[in-house]
N, C-alpha and C. Protein backbone atom coordinates (compact mmCIF):
# COMPACT_ATOMS: atom_id res chain seq x y z
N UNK A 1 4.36 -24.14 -5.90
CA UNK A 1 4.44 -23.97 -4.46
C UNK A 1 4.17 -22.53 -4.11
N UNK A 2 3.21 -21.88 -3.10
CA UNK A 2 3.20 -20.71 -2.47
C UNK A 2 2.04 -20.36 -2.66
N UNK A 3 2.53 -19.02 -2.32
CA UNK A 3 0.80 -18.47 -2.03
C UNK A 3 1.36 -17.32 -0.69
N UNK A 4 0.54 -16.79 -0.46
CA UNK A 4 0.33 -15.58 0.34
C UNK A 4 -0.24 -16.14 1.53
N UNK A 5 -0.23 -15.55 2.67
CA UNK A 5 -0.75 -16.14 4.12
C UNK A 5 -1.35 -14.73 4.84
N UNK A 6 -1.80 -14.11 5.22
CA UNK A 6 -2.19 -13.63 5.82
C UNK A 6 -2.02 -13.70 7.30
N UNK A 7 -1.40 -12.46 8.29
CA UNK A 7 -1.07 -13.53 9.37
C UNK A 7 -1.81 -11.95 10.72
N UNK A 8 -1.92 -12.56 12.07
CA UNK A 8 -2.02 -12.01 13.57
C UNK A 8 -1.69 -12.28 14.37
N UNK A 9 -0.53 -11.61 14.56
CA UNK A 9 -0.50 -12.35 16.11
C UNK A 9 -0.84 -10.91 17.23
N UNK A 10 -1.39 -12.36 18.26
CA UNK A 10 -2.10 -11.06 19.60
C UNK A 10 -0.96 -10.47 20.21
N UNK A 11 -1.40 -9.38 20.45
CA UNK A 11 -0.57 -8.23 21.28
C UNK A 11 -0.80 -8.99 23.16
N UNK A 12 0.90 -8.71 22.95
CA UNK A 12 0.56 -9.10 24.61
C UNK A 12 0.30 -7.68 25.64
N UNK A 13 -1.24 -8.08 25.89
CA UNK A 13 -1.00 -6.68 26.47
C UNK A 13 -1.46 -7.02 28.41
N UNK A 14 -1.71 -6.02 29.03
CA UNK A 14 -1.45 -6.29 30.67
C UNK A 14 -2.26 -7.37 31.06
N UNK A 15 -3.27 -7.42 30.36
CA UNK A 15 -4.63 -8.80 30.99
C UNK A 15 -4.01 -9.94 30.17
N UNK A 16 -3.49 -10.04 28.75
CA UNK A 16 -2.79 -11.49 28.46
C UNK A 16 -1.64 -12.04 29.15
N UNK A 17 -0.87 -10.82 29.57
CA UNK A 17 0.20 -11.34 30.00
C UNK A 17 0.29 -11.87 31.49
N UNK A 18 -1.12 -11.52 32.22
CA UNK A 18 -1.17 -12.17 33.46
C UNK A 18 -1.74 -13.50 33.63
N UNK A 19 -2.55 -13.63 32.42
CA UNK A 19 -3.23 -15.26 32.31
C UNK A 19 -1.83 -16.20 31.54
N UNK A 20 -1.13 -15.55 30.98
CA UNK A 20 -0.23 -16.47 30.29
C UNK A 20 1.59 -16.26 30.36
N UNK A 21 1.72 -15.18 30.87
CA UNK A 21 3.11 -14.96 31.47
C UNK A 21 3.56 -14.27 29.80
N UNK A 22 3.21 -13.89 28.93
CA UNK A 22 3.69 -13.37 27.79
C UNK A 22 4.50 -12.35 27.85
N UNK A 23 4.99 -11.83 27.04
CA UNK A 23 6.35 -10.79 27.39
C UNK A 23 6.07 -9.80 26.00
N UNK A 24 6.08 -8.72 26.17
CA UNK A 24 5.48 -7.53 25.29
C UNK A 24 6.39 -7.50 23.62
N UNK A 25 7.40 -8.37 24.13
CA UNK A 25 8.26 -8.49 22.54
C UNK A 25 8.28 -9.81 21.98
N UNK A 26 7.08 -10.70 22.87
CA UNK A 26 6.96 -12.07 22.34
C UNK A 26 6.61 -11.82 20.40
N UNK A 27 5.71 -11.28 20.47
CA UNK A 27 5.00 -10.52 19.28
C UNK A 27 6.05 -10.49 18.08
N UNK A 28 7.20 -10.61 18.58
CA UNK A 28 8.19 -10.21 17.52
C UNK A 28 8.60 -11.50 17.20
N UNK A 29 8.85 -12.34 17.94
CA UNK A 29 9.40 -13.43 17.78
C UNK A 29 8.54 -14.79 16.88
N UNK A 30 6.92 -14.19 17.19
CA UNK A 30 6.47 -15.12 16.40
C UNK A 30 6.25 -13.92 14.81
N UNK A 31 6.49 -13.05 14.64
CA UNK A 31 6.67 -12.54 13.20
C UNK A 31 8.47 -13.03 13.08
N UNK A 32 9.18 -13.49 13.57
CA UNK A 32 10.18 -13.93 13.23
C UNK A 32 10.08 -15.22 12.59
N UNK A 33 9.43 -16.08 13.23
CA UNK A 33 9.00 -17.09 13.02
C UNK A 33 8.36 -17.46 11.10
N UNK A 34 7.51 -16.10 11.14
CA UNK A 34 7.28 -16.60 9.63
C UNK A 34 7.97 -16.03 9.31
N UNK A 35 8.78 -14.81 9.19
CA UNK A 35 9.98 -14.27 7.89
C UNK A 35 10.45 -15.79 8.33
N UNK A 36 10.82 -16.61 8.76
CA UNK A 36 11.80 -17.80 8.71
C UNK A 36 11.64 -18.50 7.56
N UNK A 37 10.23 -19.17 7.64
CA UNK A 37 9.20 -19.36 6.42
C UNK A 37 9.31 -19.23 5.35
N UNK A 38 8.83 -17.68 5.44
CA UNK A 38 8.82 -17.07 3.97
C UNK A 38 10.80 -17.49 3.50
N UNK A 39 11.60 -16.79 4.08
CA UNK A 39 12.72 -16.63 3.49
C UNK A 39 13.11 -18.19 3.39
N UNK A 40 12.88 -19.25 4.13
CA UNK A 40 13.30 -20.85 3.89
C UNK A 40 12.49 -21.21 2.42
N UNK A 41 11.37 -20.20 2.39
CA UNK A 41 10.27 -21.03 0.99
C UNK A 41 11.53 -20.51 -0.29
N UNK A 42 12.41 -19.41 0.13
CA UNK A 42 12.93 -18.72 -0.86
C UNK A 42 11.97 -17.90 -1.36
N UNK A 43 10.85 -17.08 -0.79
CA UNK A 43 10.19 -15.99 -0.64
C UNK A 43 8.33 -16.76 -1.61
N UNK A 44 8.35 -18.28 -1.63
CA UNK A 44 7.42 -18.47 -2.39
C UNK A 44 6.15 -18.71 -1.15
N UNK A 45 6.02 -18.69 -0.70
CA UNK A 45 5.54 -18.34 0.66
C UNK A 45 5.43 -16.79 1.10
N UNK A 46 4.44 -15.91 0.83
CA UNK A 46 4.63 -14.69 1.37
C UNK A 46 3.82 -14.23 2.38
N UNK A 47 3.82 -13.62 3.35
CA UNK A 47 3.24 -13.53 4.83
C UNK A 47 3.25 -11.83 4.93
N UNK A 48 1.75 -11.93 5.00
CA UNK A 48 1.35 -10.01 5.32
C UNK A 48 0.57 -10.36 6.37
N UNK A 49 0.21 -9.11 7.02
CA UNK A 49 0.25 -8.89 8.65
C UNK A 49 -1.48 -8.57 7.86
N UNK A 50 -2.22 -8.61 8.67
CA UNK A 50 -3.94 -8.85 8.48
C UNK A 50 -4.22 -7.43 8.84
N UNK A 51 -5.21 -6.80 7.99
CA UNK A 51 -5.92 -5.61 9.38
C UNK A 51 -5.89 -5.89 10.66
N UNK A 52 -6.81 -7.24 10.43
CA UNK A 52 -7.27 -7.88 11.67
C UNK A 52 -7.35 -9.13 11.74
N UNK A 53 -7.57 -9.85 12.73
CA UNK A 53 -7.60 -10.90 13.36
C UNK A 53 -8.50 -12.29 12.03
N UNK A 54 -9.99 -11.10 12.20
CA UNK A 54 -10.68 -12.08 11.70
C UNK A 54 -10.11 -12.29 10.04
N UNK A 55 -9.80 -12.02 9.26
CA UNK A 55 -9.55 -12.37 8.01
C UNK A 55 -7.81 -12.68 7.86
N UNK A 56 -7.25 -13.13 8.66
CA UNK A 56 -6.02 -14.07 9.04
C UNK A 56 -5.99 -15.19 8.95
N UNK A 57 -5.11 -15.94 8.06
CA UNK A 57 -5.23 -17.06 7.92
C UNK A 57 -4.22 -17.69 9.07
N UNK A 58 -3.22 -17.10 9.18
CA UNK A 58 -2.50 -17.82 10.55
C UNK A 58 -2.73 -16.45 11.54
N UNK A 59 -2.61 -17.24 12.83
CA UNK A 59 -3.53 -16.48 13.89
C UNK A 59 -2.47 -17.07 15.34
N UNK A 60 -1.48 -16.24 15.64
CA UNK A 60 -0.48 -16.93 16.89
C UNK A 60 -1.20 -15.95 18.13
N UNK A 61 -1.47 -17.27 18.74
CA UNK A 61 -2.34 -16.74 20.55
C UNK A 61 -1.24 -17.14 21.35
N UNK A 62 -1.00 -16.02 22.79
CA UNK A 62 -0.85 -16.87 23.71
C UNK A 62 -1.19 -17.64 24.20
N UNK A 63 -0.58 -18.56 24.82
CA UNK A 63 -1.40 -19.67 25.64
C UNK A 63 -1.28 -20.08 27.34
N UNK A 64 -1.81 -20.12 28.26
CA UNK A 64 -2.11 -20.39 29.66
C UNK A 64 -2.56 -21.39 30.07
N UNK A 65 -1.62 -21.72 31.05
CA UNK A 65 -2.45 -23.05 31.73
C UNK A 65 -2.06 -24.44 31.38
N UNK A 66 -1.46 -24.71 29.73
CA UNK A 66 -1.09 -25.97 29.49
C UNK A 66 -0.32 -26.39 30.55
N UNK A 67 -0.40 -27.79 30.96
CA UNK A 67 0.69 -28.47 31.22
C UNK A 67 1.40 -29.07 30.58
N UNK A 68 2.53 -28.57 30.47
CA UNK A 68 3.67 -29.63 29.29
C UNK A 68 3.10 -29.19 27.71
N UNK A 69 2.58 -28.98 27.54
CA UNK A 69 2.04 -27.98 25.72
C UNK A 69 2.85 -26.94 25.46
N UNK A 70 3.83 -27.25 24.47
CA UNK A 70 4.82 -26.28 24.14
C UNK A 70 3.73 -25.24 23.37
N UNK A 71 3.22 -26.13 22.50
CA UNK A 71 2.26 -25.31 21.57
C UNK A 71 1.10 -26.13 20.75
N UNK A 72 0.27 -25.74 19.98
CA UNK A 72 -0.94 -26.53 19.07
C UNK A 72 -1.66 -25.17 18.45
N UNK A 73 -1.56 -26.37 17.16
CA UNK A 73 -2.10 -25.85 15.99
C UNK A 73 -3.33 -26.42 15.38
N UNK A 74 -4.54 -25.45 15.59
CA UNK A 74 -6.00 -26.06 15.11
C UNK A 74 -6.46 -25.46 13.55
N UNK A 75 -6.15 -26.30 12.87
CA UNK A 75 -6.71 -25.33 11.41
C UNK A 75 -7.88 -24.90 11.22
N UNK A 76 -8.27 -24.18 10.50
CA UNK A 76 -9.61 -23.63 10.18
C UNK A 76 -9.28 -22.98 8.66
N UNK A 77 -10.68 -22.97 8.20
CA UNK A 77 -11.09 -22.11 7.15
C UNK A 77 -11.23 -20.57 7.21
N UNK A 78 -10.37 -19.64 6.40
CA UNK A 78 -10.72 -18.48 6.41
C UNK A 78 -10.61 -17.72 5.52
N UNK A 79 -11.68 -17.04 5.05
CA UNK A 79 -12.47 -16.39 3.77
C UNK A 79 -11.75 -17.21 2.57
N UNK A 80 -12.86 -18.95 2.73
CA UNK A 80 -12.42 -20.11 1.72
C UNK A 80 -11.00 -20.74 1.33
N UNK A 81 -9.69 -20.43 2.29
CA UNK A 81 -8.89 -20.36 2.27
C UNK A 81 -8.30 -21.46 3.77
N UNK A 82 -7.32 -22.56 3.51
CA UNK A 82 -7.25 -22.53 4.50
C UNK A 82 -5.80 -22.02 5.64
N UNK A 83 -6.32 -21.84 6.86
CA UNK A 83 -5.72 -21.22 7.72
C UNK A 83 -5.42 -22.09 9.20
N UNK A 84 -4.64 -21.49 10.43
CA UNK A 84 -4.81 -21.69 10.95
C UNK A 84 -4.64 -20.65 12.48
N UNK A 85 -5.33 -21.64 13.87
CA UNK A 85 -5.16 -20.95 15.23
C UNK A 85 -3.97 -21.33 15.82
N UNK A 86 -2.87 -20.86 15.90
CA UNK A 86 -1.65 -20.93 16.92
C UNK A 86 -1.52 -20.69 17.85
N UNK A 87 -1.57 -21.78 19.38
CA UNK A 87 -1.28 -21.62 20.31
C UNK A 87 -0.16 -21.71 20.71
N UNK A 88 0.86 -20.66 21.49
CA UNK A 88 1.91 -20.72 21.92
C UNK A 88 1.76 -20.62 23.43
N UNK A 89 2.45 -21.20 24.62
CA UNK A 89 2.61 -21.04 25.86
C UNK A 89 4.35 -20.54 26.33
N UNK A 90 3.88 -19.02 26.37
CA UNK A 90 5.38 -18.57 26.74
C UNK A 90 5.83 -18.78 28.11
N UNK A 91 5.07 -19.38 28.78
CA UNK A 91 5.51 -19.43 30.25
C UNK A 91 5.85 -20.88 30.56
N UNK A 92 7.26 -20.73 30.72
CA UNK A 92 8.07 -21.70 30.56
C UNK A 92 7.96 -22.96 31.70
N UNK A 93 7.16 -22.07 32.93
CA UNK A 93 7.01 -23.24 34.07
C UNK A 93 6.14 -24.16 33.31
N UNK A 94 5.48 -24.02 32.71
CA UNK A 94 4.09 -25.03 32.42
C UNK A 94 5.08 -26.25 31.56
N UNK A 95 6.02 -25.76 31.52
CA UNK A 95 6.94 -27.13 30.39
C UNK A 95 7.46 -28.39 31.01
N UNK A 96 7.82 -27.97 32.53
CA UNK A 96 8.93 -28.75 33.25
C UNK A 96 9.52 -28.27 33.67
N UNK A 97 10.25 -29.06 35.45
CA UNK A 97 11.17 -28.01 35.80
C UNK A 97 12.07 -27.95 34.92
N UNK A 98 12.99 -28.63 34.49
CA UNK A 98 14.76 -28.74 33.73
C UNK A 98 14.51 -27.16 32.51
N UNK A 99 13.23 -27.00 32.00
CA UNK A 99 13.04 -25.88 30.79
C UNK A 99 12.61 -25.11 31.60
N UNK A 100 12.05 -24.95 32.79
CA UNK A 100 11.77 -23.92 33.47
C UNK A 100 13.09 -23.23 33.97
N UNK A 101 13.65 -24.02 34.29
CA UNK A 101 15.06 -23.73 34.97
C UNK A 101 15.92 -23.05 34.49
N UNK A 102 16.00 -23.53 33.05
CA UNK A 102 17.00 -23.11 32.59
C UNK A 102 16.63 -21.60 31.61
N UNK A 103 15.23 -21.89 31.46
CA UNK A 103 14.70 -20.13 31.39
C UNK A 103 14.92 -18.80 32.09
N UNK A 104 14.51 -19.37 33.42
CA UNK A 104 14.67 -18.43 34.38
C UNK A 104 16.73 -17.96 34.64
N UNK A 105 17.64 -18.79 34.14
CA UNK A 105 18.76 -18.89 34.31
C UNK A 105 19.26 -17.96 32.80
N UNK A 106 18.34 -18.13 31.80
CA UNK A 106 19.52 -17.56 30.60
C UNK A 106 17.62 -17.21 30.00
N UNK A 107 17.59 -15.78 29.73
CA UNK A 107 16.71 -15.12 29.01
C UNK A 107 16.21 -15.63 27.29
N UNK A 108 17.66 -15.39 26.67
CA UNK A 108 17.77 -15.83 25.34
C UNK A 108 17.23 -17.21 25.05
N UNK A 109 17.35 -18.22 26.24
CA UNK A 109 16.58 -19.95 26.36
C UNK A 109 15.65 -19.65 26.11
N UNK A 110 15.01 -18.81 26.46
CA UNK A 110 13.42 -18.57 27.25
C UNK A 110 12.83 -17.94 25.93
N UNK A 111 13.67 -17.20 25.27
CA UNK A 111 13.08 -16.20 23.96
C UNK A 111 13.35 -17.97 22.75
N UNK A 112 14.05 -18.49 22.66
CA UNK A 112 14.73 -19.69 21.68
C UNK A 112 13.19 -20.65 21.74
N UNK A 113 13.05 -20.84 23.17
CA UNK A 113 12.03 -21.97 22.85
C UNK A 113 10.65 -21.03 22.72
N UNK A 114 10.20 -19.84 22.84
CA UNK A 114 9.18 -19.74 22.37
C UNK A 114 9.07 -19.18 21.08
N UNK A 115 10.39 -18.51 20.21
CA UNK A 115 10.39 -18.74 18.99
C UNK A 115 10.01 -19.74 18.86
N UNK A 116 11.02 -21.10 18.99
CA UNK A 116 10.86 -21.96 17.98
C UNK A 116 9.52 -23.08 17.92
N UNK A 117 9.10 -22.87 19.18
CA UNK A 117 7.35 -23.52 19.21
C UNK A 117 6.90 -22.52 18.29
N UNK A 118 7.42 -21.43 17.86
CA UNK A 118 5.94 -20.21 16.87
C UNK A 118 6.80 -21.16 15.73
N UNK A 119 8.09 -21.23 14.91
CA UNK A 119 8.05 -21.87 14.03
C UNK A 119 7.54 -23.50 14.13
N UNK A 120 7.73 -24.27 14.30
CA UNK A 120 7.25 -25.43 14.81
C UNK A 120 5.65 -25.58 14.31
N UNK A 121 5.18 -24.61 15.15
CA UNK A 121 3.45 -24.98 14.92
C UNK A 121 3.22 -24.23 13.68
N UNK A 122 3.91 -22.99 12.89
CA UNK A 122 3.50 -22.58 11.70
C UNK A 122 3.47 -23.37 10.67
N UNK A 123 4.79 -24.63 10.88
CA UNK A 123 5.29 -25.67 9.86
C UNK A 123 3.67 -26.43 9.88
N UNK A 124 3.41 -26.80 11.10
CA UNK A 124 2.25 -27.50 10.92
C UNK A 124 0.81 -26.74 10.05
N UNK A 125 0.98 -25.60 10.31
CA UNK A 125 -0.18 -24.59 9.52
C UNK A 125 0.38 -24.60 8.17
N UNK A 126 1.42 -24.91 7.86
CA UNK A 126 1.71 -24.99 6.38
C UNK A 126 1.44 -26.34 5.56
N UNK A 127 1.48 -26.84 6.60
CA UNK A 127 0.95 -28.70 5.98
C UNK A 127 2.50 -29.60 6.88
N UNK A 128 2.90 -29.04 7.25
CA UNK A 128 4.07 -30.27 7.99
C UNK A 128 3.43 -31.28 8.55
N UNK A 129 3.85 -32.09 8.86
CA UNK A 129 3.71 -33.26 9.76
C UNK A 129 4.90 -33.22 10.95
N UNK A 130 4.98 -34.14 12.08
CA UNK A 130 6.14 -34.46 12.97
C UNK A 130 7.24 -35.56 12.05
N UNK A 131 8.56 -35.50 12.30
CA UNK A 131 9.18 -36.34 12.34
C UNK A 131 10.01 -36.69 13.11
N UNK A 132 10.85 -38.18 13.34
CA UNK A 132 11.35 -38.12 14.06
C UNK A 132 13.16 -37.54 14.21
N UNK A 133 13.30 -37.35 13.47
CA UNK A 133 14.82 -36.35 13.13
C UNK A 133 15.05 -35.00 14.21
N UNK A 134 16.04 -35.20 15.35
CA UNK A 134 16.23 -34.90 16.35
C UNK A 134 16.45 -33.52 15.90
N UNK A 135 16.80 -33.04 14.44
CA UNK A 135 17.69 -32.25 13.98
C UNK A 135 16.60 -31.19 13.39
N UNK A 136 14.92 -31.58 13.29
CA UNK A 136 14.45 -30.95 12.44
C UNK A 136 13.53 -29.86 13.26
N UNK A 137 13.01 -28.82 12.79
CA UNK A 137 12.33 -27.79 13.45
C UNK A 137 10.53 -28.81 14.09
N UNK A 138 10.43 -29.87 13.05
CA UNK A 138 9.31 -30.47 13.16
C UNK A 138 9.18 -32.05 14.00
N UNK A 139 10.64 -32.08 14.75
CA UNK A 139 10.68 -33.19 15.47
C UNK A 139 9.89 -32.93 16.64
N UNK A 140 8.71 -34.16 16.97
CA UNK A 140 7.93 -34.34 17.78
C UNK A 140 8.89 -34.98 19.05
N UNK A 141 8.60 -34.79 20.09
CA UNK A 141 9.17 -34.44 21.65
C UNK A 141 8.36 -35.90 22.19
N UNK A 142 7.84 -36.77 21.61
CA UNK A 142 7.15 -37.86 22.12
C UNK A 142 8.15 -38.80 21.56
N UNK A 143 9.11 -38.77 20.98
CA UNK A 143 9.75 -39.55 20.70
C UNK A 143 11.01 -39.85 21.20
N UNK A 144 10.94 -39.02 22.38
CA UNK A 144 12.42 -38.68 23.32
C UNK A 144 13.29 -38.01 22.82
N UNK A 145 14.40 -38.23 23.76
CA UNK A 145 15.52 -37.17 23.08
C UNK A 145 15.67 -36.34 24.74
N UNK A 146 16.97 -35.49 24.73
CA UNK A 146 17.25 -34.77 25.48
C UNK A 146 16.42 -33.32 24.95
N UNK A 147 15.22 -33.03 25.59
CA UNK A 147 14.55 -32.11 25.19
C UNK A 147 15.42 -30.40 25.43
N UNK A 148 15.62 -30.76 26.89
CA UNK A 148 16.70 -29.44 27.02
C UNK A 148 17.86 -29.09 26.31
N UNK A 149 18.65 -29.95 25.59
CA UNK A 149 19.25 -29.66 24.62
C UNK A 149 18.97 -28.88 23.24
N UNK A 150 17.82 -30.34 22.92
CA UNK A 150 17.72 -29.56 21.71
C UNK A 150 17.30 -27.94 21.58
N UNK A 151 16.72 -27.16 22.79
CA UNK A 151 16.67 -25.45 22.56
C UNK A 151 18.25 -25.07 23.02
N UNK A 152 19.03 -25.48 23.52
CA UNK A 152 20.31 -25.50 23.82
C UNK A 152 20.88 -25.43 22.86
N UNK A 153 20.91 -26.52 22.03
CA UNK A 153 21.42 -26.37 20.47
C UNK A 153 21.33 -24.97 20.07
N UNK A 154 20.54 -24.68 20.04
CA UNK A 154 19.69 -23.79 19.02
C UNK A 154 20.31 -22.54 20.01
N UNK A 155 20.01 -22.15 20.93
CA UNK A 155 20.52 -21.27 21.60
C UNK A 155 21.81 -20.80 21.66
N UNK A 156 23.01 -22.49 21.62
CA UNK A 156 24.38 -21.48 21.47
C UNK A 156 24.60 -20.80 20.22
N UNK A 157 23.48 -20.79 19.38
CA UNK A 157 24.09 -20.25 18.27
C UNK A 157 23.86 -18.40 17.94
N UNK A 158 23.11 -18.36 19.57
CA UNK A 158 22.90 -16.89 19.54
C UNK A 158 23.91 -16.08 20.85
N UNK A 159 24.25 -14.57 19.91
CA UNK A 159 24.49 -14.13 21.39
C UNK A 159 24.16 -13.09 21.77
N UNK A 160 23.00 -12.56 20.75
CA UNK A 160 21.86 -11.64 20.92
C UNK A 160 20.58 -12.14 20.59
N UNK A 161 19.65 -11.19 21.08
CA UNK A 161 17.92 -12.10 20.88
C UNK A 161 17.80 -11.59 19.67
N UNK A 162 18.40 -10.39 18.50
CA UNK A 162 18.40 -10.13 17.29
C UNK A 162 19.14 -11.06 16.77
N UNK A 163 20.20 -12.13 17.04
CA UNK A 163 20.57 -12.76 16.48
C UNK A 163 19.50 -14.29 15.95
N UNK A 164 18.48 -14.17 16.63
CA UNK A 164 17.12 -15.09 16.20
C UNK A 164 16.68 -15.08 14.65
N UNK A 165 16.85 -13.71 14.07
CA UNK A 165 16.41 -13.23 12.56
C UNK A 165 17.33 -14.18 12.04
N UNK A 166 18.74 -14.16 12.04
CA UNK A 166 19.53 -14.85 11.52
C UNK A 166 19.70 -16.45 11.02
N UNK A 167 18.85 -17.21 12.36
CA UNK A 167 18.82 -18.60 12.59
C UNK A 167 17.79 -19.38 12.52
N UNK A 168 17.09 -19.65 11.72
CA UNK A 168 15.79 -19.99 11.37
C UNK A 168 15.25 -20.84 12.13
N UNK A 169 16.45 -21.91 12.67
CA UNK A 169 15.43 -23.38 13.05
C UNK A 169 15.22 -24.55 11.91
N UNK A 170 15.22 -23.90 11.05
CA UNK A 170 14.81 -25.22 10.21
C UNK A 170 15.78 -25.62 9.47
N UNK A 171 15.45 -27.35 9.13
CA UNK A 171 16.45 -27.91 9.08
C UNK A 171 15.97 -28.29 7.53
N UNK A 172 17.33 -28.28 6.53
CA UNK A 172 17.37 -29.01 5.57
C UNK A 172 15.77 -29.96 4.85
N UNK A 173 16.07 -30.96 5.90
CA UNK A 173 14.79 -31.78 5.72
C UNK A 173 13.51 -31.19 5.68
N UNK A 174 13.23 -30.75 6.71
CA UNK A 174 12.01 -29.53 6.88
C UNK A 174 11.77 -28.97 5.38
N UNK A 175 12.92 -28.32 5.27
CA UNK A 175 12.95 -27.36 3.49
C UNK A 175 11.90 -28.51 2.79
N UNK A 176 12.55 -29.50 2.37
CA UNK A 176 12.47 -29.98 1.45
C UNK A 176 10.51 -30.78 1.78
N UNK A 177 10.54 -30.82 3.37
CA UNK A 177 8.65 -31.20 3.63
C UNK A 177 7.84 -30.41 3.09
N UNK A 178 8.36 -28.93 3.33
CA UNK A 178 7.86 -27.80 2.79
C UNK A 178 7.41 -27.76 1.49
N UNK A 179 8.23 -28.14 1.10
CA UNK A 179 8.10 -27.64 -0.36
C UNK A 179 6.94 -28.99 -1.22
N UNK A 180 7.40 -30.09 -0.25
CA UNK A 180 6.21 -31.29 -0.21
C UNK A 180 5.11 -30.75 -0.19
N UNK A 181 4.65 -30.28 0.98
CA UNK A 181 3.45 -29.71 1.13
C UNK A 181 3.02 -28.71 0.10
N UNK A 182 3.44 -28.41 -0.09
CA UNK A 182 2.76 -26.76 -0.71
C UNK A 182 2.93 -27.48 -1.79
N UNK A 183 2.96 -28.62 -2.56
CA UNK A 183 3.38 -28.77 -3.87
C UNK A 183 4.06 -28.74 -5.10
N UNK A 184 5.26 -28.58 -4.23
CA UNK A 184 5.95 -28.63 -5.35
C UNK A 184 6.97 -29.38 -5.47
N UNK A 185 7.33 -30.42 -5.85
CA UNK A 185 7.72 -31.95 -5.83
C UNK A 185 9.42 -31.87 -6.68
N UNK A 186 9.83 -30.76 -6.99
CA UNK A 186 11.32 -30.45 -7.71
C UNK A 186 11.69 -31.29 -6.06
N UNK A 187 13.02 -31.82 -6.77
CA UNK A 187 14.02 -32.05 -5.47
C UNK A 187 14.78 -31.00 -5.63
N UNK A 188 14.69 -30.58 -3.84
CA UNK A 188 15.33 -29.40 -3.55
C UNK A 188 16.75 -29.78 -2.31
């Protein structure tokens, strides 16, 4: 299991953040996102930051305009390797009112769910699939559920936005997809 990743994410800078509502420390949250990763692989998974863009195998964009698109992940090939494009939408109106709402009401909501869409769609750049386990970082939102909760969940468990490093998101099960994917079939 593992391997090295290569990673970019875009700088939110004054022209992204007006097409997509991004926030200048989003940037951090999706490099939180893979230390989550790496440290859930138990470091067999290792993630370095790219010169640049183009020779990145994971690649987290803002995103604008979705309606209801927390996030999406388009893979691609890069330098024979594969990789992928991460779209995140930090602007919480495009979700619904009830997640809009409750963004605009508690900051740390607002930082929780766009972490955890950057982990979410990385799982998928790692080889995840959706499941339906209410509990897992990779549960698909088409299958119902109290959606506002589940970042609720996840949220009371912070009571700083540094307290995010701490809380990965991922669940048990997840671990063990992970380690599916990438190949390596020990039960963990």
């Amino acid at each position: 299991m593992g391997g090295e990743f290569t990673w970019w994410i875009d700088p939110c800078t004054a022209a992204v953040a007006r097409s997509t509502a991004c926030e200048a420390d989003d940037a951090g949250l999706g490099q939180w996102a893979l230390d989550a990763w790496q440290r859930e692989s138990g470091n067999a998974i290792v993630f370095k930051k790219s010169p640049n863009e183009a020779h990145a195998r994971i690649r987290i964009h803002w995103a604008g305009g979705a309606d209801r698109l927390y996030g999406e992940t388009k893979l691609l090939m890069v330098d024979g390797k594969p990789g992928a494009n991460i779209y995140v939408l930090p602007d919480l109106n495009g979700l619904g009112a009830d997640i809009a709402t409750a963004g605009r009401e508690d900051k740390l909501f607002r930082d929780s769910v766009v972490y955890l869409t950057c982990v979410h769609e990385t799982g998928h750049a790692l080889g995840l699939k959706h499941t339906r386990n209410f509990d897992d970082i990779m549960y698909a939102f088409g299958y119902g559920g109290d959606i506002v909760e589940y970042f609720r969940r996840y949220r009371r468990r912070l009571l700083t936005r540094e307290d995010i490093r701490a809380h990965s998101g991922i669940s048990d099960s997840d671990r063990a997809s992970l380690f599916l994917a990438q190949g390596d079939h020990r039960v963990h």
